[in-house]
N, C-alpha and C. Protein backbone atom coordinates (compact mmCIF):
# COMPACT_ATOMS: atom_id res chain seq x y z
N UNK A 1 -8.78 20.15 -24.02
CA UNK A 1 -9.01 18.89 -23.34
C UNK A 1 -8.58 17.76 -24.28
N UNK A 2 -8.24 16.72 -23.92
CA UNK A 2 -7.47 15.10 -24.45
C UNK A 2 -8.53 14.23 -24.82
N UNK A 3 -8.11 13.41 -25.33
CA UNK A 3 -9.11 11.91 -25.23
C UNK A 3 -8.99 11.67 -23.44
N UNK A 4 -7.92 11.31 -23.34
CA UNK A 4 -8.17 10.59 -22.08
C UNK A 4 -8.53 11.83 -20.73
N UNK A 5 -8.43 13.01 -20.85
CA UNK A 5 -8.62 13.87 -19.88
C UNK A 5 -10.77 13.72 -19.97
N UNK A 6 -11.01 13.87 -21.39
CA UNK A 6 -12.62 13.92 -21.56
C UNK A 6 -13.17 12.37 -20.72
N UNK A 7 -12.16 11.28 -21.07
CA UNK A 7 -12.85 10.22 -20.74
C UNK A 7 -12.95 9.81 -19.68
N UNK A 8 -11.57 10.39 -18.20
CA UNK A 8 -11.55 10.07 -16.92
C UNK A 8 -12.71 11.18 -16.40
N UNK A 9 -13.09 12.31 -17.17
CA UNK A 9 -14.01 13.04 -16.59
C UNK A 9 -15.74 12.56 -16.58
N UNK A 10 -15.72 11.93 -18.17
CA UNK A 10 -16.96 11.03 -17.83
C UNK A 10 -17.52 10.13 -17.22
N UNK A 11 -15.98 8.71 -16.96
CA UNK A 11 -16.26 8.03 -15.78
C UNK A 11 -16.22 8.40 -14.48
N UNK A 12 -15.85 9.39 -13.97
CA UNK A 12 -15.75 9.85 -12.44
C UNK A 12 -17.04 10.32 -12.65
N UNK A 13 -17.43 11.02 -13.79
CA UNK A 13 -19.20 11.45 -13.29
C UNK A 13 -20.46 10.25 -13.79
N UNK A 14 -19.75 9.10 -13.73
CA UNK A 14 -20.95 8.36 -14.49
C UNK A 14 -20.25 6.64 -13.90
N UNK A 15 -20.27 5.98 -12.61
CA UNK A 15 -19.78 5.01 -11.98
C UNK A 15 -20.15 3.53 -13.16
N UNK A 16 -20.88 3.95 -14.02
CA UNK A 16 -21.24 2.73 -14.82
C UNK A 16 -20.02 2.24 -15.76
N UNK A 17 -19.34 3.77 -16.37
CA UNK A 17 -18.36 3.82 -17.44
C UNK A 17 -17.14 2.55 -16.82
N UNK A 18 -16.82 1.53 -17.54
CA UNK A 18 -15.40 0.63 -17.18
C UNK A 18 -14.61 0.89 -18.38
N UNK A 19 -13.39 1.38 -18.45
CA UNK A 19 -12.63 1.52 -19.30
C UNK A 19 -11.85 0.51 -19.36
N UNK A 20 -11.44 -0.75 -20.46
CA UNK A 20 -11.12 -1.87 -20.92
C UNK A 20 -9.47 -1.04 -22.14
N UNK A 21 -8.66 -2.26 -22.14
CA UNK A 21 -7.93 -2.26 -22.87
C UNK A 21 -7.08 -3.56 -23.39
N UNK A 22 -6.39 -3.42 -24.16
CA UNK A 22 -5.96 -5.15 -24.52
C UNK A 22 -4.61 -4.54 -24.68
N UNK A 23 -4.06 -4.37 -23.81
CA UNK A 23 -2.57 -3.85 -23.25
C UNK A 23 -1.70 -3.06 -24.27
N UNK A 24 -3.07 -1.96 -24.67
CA UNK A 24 -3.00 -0.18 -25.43
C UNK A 24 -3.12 0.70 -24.61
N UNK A 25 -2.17 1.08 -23.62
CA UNK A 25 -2.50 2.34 -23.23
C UNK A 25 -2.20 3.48 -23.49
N UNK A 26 -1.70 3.05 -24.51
CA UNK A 26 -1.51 5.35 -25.55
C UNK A 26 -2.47 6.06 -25.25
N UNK A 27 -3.59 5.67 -25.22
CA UNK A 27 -4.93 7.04 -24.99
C UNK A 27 -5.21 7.04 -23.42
N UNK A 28 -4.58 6.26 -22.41
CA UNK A 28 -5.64 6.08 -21.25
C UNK A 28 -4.06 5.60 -20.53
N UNK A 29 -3.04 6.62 -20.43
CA UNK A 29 -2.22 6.16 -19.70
C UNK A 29 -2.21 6.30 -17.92
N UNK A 30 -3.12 7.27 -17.73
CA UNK A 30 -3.37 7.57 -16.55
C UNK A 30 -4.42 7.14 -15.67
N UNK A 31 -5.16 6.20 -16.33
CA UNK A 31 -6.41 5.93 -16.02
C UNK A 31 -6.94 4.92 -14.96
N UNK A 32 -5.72 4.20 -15.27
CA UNK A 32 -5.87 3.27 -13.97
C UNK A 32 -5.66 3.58 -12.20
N UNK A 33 -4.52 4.72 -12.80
CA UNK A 33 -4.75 5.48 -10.77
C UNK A 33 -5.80 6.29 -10.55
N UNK A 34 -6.81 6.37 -11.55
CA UNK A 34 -8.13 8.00 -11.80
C UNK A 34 -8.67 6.74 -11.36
N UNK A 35 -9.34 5.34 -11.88
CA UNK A 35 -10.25 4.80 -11.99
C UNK A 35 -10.31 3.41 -11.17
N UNK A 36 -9.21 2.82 -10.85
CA UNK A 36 -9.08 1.65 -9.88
C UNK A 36 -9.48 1.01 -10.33
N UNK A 37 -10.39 0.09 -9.85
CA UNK A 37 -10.54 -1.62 -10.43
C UNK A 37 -11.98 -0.81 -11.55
N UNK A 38 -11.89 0.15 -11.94
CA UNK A 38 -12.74 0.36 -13.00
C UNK A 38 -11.94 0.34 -14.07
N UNK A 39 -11.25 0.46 -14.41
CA UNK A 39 -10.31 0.43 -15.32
C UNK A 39 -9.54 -1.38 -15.39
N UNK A 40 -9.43 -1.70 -16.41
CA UNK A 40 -9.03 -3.13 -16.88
C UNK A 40 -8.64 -3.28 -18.05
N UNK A 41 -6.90 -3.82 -17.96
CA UNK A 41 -5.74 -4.02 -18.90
C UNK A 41 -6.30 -5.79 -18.62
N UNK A 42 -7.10 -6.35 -20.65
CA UNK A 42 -7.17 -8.08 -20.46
C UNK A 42 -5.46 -8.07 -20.70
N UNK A 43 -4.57 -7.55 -21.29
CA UNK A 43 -3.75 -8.34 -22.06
C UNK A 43 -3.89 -8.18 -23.58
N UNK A 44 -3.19 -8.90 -24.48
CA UNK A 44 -2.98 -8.80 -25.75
C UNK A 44 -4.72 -9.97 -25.85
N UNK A 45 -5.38 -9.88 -25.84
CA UNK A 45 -6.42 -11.20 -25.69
C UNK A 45 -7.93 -10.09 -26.01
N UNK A 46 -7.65 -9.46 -27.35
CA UNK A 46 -8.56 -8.47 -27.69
C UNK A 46 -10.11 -10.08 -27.61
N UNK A 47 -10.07 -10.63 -28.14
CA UNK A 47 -11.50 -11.31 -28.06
C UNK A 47 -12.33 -11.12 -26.78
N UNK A 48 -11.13 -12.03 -25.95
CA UNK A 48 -11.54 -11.90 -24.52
C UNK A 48 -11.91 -10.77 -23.50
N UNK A 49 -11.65 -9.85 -24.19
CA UNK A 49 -11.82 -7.99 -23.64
C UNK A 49 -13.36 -8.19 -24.28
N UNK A 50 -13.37 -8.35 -25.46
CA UNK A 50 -15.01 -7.92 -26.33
C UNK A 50 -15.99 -8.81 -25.55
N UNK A 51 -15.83 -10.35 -24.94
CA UNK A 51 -16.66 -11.12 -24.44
C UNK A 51 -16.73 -10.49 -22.67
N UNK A 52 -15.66 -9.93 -22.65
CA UNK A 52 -15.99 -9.10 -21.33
C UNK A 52 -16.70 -7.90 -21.31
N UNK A 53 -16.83 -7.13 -21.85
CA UNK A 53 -17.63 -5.97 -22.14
C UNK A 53 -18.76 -6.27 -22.33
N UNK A 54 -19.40 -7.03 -23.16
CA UNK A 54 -20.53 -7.79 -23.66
C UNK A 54 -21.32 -8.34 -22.01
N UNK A 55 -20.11 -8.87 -21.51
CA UNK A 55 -21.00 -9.55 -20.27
C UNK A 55 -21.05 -7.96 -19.28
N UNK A 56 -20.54 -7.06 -19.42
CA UNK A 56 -20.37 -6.02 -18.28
C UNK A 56 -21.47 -5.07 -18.95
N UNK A 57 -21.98 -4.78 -20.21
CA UNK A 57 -22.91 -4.48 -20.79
C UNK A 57 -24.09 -4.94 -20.05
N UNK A 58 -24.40 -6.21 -19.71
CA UNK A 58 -25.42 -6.97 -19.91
C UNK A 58 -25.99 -6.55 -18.12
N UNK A 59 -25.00 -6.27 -17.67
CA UNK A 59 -25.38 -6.28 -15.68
C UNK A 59 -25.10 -4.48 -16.00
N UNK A 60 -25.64 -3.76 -16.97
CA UNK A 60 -26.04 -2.22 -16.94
C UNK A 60 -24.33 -1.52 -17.14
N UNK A 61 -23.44 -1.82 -17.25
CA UNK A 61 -22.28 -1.14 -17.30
C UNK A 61 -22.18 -0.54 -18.37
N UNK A 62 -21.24 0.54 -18.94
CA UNK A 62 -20.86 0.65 -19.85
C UNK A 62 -19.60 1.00 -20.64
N UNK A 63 -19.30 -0.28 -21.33
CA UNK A 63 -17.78 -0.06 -21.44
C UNK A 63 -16.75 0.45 -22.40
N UNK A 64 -15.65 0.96 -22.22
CA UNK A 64 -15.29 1.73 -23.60
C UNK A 64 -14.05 1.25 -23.86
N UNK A 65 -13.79 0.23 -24.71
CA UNK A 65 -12.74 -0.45 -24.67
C UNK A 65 -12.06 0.20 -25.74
N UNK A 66 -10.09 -0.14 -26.01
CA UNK A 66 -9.54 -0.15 -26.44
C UNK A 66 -8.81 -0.72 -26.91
N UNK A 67 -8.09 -0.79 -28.20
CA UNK A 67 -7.29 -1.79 -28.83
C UNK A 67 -6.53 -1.08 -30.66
N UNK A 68 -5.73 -1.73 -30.84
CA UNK A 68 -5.11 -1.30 -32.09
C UNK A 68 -6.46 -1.55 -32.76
N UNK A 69 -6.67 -1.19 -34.20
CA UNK A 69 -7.49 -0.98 -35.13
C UNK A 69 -7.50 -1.96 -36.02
N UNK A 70 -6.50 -2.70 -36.42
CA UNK A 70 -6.40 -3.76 -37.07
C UNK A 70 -6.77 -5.40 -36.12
N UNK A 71 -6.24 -5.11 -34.52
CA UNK A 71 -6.94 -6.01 -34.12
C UNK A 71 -7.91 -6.21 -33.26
N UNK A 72 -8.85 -5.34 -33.31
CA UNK A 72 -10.23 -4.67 -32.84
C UNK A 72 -11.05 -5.19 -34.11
N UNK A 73 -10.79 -4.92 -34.87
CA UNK A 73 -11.58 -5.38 -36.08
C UNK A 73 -11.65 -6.76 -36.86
N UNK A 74 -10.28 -6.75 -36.61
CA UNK A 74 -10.08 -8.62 -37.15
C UNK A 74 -10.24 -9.76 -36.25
N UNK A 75 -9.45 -9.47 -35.43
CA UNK A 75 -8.89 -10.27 -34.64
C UNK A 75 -10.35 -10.92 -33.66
N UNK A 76 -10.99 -9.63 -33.14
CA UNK A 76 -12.38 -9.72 -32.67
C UNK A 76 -13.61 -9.43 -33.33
N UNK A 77 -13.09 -9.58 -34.49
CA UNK A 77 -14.67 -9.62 -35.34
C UNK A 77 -15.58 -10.54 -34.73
N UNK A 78 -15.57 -11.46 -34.83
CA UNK A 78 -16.50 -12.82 -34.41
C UNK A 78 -17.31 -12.27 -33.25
N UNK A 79 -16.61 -11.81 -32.21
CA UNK A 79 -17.05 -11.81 -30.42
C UNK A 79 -18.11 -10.39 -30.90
N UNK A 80 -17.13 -9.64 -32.02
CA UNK A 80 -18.10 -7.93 -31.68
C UNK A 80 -19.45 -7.94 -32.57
N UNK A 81 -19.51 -8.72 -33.47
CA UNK A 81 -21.07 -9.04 -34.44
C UNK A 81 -21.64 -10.37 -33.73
N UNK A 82 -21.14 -10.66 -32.78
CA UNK A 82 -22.12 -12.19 -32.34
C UNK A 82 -22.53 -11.30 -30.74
N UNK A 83 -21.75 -10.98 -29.96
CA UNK A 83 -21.90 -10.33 -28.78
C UNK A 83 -22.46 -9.20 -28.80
N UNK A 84 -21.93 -8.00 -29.76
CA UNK A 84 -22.31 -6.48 -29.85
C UNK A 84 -23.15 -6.47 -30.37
N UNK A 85 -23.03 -6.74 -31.63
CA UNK A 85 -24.03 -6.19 -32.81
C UNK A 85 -25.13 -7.39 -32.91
N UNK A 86 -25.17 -8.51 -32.82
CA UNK A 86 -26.38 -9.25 -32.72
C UNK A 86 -26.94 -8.82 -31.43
N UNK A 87 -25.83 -8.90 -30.32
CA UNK A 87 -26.87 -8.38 -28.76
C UNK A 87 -27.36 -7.15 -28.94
N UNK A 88 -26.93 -6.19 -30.19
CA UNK A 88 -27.25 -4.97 -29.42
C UNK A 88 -27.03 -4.41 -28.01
N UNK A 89 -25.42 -4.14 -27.72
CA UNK A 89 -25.15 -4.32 -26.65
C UNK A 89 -24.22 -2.43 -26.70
N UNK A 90 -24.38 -1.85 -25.94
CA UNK A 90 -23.97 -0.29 -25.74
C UNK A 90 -23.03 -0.39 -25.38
N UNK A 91 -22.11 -1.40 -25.88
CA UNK A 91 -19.90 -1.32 -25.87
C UNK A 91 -20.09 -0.49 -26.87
N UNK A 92 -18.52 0.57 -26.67
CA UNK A 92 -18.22 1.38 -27.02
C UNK A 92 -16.79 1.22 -27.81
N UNK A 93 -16.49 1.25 -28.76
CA UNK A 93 -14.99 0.53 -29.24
C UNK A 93 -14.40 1.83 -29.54
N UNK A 94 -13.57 2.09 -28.94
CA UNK A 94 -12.09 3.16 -28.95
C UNK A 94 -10.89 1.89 -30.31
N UNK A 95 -11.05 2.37 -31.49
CA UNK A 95 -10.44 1.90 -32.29
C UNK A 95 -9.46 2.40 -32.55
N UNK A 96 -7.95 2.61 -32.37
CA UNK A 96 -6.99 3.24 -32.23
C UNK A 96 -5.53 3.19 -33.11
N UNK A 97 -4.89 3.56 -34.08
CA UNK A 97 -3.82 3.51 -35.11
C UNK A 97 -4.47 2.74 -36.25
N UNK A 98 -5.59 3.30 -37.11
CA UNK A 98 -6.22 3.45 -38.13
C UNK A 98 -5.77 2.83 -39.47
N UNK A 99 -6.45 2.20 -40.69
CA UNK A 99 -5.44 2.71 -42.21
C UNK A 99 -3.58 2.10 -41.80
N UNK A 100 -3.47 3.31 -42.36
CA UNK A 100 -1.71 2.59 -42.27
C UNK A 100 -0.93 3.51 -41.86
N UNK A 101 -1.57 3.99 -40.57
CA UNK A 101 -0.95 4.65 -39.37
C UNK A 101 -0.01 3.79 -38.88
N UNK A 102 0.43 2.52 -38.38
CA UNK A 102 0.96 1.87 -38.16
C UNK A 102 2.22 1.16 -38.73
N UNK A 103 2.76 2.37 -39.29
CA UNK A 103 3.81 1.54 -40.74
C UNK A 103 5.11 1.17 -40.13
N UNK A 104 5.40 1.32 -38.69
CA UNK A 104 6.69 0.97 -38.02
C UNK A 104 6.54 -0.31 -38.06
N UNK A 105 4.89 -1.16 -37.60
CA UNK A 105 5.10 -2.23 -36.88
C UNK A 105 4.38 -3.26 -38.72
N UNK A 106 4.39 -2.69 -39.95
CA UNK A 106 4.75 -3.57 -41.50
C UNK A 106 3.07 -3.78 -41.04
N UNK A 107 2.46 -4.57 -42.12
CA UNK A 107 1.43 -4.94 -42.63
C UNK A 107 0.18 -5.30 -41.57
N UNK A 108 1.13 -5.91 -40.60
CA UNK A 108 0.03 -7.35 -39.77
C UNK A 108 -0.53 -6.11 -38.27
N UNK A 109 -0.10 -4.88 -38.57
CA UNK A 109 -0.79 -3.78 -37.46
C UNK A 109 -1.25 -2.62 -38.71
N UNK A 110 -1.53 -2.98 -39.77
CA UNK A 110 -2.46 -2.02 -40.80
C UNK A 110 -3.97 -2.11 -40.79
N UNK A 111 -4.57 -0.80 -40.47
CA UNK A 111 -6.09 -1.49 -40.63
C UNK A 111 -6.77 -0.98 -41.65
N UNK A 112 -6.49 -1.03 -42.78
CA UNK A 112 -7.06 -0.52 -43.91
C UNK A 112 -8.50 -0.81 -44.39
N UNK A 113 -9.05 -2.25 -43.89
CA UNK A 113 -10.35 -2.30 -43.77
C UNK A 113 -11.43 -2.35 -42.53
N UNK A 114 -10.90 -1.69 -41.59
CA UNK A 114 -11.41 -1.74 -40.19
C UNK A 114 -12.88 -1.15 -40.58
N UNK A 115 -13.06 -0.06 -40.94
CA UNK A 115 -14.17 0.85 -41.35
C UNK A 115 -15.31 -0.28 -41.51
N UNK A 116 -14.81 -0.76 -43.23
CA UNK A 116 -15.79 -1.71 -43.68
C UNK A 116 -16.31 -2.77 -42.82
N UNK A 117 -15.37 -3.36 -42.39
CA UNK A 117 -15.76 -4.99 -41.51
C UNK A 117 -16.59 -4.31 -40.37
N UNK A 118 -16.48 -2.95 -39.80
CA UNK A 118 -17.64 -2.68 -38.54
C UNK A 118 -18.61 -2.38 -39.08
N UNK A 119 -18.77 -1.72 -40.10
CA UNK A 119 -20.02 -1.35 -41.22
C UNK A 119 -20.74 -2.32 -41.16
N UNK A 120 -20.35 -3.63 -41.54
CA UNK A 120 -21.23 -4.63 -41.20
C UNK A 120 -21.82 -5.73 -40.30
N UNK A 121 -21.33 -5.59 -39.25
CA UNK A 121 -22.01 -5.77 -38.12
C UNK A 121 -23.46 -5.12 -38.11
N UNK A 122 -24.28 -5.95 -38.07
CA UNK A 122 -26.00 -5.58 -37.15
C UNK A 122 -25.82 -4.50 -36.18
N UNK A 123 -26.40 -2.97 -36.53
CA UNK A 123 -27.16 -2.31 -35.61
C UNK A 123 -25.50 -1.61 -34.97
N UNK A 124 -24.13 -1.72 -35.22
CA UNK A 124 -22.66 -0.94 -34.98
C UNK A 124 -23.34 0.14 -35.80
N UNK A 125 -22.52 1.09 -35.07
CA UNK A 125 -22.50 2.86 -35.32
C UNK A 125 -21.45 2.89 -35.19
N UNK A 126 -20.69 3.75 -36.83
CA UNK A 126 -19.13 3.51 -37.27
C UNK A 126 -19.11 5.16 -36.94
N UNK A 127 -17.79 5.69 -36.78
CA UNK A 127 -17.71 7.22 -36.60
C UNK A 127 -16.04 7.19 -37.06
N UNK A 128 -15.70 8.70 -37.78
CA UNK A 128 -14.70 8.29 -38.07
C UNK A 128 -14.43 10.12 -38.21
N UNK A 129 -14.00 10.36 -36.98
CA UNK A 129 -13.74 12.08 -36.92
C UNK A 129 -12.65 12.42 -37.74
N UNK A 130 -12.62 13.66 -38.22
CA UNK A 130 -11.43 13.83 -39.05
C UNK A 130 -10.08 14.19 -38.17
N UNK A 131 -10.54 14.66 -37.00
CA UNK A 131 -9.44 14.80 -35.96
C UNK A 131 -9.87 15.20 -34.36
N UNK A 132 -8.56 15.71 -33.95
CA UNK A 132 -9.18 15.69 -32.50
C UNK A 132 -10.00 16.53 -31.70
N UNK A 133 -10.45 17.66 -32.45
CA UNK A 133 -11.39 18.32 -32.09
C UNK A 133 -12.64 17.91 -32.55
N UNK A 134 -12.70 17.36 -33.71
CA UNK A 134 -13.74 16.76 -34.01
C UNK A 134 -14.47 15.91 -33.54
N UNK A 135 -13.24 14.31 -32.62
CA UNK A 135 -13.11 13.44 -31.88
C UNK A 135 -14.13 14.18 -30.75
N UNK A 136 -13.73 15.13 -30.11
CA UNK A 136 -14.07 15.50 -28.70
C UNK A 136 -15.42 15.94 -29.04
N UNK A 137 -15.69 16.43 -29.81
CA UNK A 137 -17.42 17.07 -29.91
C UNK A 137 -17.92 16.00 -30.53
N UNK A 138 -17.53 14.98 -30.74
CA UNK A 138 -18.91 13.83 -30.66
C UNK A 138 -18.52 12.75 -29.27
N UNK A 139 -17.61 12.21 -28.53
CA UNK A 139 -17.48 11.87 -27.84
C UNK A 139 -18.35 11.62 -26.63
N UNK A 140 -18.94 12.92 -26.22
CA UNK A 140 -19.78 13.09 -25.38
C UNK A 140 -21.30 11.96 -25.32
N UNK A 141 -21.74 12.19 -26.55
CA UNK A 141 -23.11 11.82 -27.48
C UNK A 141 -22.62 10.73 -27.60
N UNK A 142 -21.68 9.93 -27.94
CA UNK A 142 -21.26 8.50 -28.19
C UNK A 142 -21.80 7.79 -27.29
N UNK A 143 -20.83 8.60 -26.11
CA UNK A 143 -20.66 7.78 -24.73
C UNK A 143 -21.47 7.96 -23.73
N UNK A 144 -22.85 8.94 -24.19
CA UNK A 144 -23.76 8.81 -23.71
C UNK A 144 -24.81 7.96 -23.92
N UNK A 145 -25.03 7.64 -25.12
CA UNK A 145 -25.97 6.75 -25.90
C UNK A 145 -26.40 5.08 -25.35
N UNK A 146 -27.42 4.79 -25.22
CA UNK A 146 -27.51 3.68 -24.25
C UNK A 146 -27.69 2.46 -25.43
N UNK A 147 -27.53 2.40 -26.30
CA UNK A 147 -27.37 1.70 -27.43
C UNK A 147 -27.70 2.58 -29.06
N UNK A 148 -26.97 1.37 -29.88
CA UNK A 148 -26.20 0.37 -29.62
C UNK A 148 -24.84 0.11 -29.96
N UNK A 149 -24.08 -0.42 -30.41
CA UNK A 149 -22.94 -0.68 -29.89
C UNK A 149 -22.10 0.74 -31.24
N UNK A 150 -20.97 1.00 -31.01
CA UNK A 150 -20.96 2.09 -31.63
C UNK A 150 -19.32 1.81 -31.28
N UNK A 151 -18.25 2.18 -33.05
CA UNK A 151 -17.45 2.26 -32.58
C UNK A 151 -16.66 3.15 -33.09
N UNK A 152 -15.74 3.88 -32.72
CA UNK A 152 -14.97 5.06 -32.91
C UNK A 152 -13.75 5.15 -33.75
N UNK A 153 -13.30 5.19 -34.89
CA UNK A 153 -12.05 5.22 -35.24
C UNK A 153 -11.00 6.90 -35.09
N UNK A 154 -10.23 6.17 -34.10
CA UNK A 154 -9.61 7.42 -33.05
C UNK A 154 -8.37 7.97 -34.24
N UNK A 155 -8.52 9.08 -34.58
CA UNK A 155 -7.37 9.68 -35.26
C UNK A 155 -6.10 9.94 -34.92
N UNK A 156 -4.93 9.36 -35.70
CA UNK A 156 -3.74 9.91 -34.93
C UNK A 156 -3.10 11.15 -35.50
N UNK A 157 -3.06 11.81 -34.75
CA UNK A 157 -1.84 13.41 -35.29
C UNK A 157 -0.85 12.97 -35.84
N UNK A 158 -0.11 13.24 -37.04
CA UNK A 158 0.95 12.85 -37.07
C UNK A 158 1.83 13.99 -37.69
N UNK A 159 2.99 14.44 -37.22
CA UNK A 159 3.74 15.35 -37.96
C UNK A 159 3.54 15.59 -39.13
N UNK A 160 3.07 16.46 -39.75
CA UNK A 160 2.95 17.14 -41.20
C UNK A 160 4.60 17.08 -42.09
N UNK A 161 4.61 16.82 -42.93
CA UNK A 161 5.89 17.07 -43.77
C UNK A 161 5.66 17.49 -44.54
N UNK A 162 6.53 18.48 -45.33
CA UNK A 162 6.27 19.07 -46.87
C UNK A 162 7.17 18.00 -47.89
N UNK A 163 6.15 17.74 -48.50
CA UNK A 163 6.81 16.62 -49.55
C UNK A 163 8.21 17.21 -50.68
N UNK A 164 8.91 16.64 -50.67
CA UNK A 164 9.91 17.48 -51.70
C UNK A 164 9.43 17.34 -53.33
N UNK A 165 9.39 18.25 -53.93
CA UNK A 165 8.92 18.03 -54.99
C UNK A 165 9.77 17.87 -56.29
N UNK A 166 9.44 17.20 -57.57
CA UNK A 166 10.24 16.84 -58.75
C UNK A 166 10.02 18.29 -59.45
N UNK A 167 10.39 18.23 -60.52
CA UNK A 167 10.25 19.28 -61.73
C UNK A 167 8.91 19.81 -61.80
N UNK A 168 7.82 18.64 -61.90
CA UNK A 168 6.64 18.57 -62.83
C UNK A 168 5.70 19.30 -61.45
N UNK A 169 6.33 19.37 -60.24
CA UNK A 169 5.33 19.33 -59.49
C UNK A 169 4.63 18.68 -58.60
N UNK A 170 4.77 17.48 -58.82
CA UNK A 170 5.06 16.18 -58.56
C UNK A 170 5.70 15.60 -57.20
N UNK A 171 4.86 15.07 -56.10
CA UNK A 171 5.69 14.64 -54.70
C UNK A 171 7.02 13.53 -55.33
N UNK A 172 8.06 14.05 -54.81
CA UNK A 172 9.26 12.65 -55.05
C UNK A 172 8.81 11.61 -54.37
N UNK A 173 8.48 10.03 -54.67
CA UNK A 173 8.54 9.45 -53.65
C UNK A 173 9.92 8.65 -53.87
């Protein structure tokens, strides 16, 4: 089973789940014909996704938004420790291209301190699976949890390479 195969199966059995994105759909490409107006692309306007969840939280929903990792964390810091983590609010953050997973798109899509900056948010639950099986056996328990706000740093697979090595043993870089 997928990220997004586990996650269209939880919202079809659970009408509360709204799946949010800030126009990332690598994990949830299918989701919008599974889920209809439950499913919601804000746009590149990650704040405005977090102040929406927060309010869709608040009328019993529960939402599992998505966004790159560097601007999930930065970009919407403010909205997710003033909205989430001071409300204590059961958003769910799908944090997605980690660290410096992101090295096509240079520095300003690196999230090397995403971890830390959710660490400190009030009452956030940081998770950080080592991969995707790991991902899937806590998933369940995440996205069941009725607070509080809790967010996920989603692992990416990435082709393995064997490093070429020098004399000493040593990776060439």
């Amino acid at each position: 089973m997928t990220y997004e195969e586990l996650l269209t199966q939880t919202a079809l059995a659970d009408e509360r789940v709204i799946v949010m994105t800030a126009e990332n759909r690598a994990l949830v490409r299918n989701m919008p014909a599974n889920l209809g107006s439950r499913f919601i692309d804000t746009g590149i306007t990650e704040q405005c996704m977090i102040g929406a969840a927060a309010g869709l939280a608040l009328r019993g929903r529960i939402p599992v938004v998505h966004a790159l990792a560097a601007f999930l964390s930065m970009r919407a810091y403010e909205f997710i420790r003033t909205d989430l983590g001071i409300g204590n609010l059961p958003v769910k953050l799908s944090s997605f291209v980690p660290g410096f997973l992101s090295d096509g798109n240079g520095p300003t899509h690196q999230a090397i301190e995403d971890v830390s900056l959710m660490r400190g948010i009030p009452h956030m639950q940081v998770f950080c699976p080592a991969d995707e099986q790991d991902l899937l056996l806590m998933l369940p328990t995440i996205w069941a949890s009725p607070a509080p706000p809790m967010c996920v740093s989603i692992p990416v697979q990435l082709p393995i390479s064997t490093p070429t090595l020098s004399k000493s043993g040593r990776p060439k870089l």
